[in-house]
N, C-alpha and C. Protein backbone atom coordinates (compact mmCIF):
# COMPACT_ATOMS: atom_id res chain seq x y z
N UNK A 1 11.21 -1.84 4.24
CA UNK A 1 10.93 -1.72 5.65
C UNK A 1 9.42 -1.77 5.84
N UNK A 2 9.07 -2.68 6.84
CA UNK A 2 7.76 -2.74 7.29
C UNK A 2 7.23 -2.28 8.71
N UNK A 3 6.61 -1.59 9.10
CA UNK A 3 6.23 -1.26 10.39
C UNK A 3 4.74 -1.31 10.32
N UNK A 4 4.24 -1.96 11.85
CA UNK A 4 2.89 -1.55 11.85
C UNK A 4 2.25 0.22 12.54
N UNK A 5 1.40 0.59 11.90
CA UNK A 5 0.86 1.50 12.56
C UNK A 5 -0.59 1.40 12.88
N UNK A 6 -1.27 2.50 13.48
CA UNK A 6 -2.53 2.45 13.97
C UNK A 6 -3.19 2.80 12.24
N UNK A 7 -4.05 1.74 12.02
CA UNK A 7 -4.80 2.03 10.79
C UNK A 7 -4.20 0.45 9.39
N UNK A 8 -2.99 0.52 9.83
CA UNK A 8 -2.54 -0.45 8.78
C UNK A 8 -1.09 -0.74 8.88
N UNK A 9 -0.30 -1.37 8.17
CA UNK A 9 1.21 -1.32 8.15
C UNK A 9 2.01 -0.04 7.27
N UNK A 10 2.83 -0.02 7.27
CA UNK A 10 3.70 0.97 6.49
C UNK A 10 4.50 0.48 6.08
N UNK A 11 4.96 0.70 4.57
CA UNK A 11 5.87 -0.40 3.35
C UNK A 11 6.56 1.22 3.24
N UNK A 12 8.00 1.39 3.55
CA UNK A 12 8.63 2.20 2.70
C UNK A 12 10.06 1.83 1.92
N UNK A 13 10.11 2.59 0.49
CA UNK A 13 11.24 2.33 -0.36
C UNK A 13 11.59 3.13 -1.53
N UNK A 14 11.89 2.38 -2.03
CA UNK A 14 12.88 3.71 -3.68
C UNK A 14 11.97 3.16 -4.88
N UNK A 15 11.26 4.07 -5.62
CA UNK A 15 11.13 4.36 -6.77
C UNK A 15 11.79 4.61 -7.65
N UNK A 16 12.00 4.60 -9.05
CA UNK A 16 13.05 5.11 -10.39
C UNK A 16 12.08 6.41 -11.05
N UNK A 17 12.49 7.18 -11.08
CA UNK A 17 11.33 7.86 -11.85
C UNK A 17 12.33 8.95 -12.57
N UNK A 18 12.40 8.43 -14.17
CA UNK A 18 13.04 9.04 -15.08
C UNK A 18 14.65 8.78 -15.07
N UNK A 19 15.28 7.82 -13.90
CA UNK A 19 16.51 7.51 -13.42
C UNK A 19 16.59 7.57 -12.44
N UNK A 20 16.06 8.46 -11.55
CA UNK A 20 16.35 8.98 -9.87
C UNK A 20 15.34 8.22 -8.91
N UNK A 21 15.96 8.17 -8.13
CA UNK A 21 15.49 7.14 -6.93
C UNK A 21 14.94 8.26 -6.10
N UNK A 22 13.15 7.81 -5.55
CA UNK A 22 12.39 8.73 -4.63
C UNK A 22 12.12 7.80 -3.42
N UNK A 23 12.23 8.59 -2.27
CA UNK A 23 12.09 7.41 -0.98
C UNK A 23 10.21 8.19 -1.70
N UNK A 24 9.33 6.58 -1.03
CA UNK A 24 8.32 6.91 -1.12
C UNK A 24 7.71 5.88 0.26
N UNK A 25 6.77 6.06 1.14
CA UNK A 25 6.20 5.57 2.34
C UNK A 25 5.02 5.46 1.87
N UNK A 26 4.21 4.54 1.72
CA UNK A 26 2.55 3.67 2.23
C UNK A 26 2.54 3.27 3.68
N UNK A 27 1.24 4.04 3.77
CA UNK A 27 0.69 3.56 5.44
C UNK A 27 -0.76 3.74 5.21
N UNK A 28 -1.24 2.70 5.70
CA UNK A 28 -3.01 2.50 5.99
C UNK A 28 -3.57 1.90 5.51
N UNK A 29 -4.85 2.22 5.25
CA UNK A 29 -6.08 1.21 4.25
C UNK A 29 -6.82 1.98 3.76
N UNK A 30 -7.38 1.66 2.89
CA UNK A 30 -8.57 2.69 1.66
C UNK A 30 -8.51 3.42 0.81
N UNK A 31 -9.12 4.30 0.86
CA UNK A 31 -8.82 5.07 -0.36
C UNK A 31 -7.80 5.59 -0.43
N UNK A 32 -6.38 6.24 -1.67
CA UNK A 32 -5.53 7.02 -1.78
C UNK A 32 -5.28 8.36 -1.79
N UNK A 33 -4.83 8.59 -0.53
CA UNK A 33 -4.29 9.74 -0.09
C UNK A 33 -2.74 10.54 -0.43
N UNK A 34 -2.65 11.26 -1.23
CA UNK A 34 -1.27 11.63 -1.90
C UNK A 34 -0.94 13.00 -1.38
N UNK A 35 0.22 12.84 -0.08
CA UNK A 35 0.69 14.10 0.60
C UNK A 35 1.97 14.11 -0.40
N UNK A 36 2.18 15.47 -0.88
CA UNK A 36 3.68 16.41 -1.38
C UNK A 36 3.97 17.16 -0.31
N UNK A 37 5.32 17.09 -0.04
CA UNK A 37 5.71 18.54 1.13
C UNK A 37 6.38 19.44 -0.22
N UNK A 38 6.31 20.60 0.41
CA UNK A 38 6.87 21.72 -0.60
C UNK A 38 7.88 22.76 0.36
N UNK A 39 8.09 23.42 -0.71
CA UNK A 39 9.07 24.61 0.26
C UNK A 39 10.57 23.40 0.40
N UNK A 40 11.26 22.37 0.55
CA UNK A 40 12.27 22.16 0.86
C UNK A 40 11.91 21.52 1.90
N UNK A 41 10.66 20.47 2.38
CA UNK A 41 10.77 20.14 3.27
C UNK A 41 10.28 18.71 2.79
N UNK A 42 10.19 17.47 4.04
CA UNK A 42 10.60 16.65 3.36
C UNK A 42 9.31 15.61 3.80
N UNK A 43 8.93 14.17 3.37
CA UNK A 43 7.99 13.22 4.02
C UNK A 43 7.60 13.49 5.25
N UNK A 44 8.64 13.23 6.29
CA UNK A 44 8.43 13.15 7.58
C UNK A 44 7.62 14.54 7.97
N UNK A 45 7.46 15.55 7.16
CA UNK A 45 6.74 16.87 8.01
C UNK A 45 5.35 16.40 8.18
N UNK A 46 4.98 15.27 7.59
CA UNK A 46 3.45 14.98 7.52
C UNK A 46 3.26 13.90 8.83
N UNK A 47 4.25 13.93 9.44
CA UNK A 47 3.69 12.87 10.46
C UNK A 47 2.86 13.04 11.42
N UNK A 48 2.31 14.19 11.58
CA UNK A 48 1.18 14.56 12.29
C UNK A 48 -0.15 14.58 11.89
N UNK A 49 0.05 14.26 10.64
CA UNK A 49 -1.27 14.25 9.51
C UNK A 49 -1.51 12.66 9.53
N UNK A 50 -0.03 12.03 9.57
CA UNK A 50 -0.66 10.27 9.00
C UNK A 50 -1.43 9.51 9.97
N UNK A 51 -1.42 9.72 11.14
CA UNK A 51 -2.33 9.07 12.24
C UNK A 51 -3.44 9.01 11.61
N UNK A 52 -3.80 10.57 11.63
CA UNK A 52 -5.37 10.70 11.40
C UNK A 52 -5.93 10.28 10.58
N UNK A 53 -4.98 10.17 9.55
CA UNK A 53 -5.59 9.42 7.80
C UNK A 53 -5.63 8.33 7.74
N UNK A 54 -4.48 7.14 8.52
CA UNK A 54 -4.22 5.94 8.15
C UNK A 54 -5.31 5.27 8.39
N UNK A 55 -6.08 5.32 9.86
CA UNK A 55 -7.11 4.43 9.61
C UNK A 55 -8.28 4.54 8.95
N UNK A 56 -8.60 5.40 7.72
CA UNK A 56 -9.38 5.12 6.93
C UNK A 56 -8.88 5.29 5.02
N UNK A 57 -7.51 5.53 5.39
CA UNK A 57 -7.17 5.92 3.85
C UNK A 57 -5.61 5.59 3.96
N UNK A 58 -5.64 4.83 2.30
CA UNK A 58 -4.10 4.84 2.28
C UNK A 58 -3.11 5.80 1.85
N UNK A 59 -2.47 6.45 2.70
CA UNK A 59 -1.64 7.36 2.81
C UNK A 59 -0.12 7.36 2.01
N UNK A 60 0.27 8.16 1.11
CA UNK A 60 1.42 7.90 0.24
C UNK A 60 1.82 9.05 0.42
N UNK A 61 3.36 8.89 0.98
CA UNK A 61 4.23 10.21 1.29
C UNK A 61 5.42 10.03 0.40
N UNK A 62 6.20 11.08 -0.05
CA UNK A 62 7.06 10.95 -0.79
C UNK A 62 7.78 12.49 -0.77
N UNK A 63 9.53 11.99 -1.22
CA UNK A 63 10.22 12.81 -1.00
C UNK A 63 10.55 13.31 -2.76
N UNK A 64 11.00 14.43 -2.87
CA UNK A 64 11.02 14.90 -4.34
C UNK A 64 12.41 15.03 -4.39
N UNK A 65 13.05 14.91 -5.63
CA UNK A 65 14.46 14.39 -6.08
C UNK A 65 15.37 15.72 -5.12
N UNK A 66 16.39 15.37 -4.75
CA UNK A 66 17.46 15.88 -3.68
C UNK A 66 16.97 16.72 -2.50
N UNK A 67 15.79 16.25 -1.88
CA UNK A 67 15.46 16.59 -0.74
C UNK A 67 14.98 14.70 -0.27
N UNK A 68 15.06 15.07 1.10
CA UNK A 68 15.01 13.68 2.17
C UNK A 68 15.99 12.57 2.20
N UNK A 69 14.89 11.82 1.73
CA UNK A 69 15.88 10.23 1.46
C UNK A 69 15.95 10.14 -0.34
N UNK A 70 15.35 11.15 -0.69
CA UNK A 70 15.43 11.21 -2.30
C UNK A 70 16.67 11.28 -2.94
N UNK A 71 17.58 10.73 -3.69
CA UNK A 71 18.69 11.15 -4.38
C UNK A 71 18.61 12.47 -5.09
């Protein structure tokens, strides 16, 4: 899936990591920015954060194995 946002486009999809599939989201341009949610919560809690980052940094959100879109 591709969407544009303010700052850059956004590519999201599935990773393998060790067998298990992680939804993981890119949005923006520049330098790499690596948000974890914790506690049981999931990518999307950062969407108030990615505006602000995307247009100067590329932003990588990701869900951790059986929370989100994560298997």
């Amino acid at each position: 899936m591709t969407t544009f946002v303010r700052g850059g486009f956004t590519r999201a999809g599935f990773v393998r990591v060790g067998g298990v599939p992680h939804h993981v989201e890119v949005t923006g341009r520049g330098p790499v920015c690596v948000l974890g949610a914790g506690l049981g919560l999931g990518w999307f809690d950062w969407d108030p954060v990615v505006p602000l980052l995307a247009p100067h940094r590329t932003v990588v959100r990701f869900d951790r194995p059986g929370l989100g879109l994560s298997g």
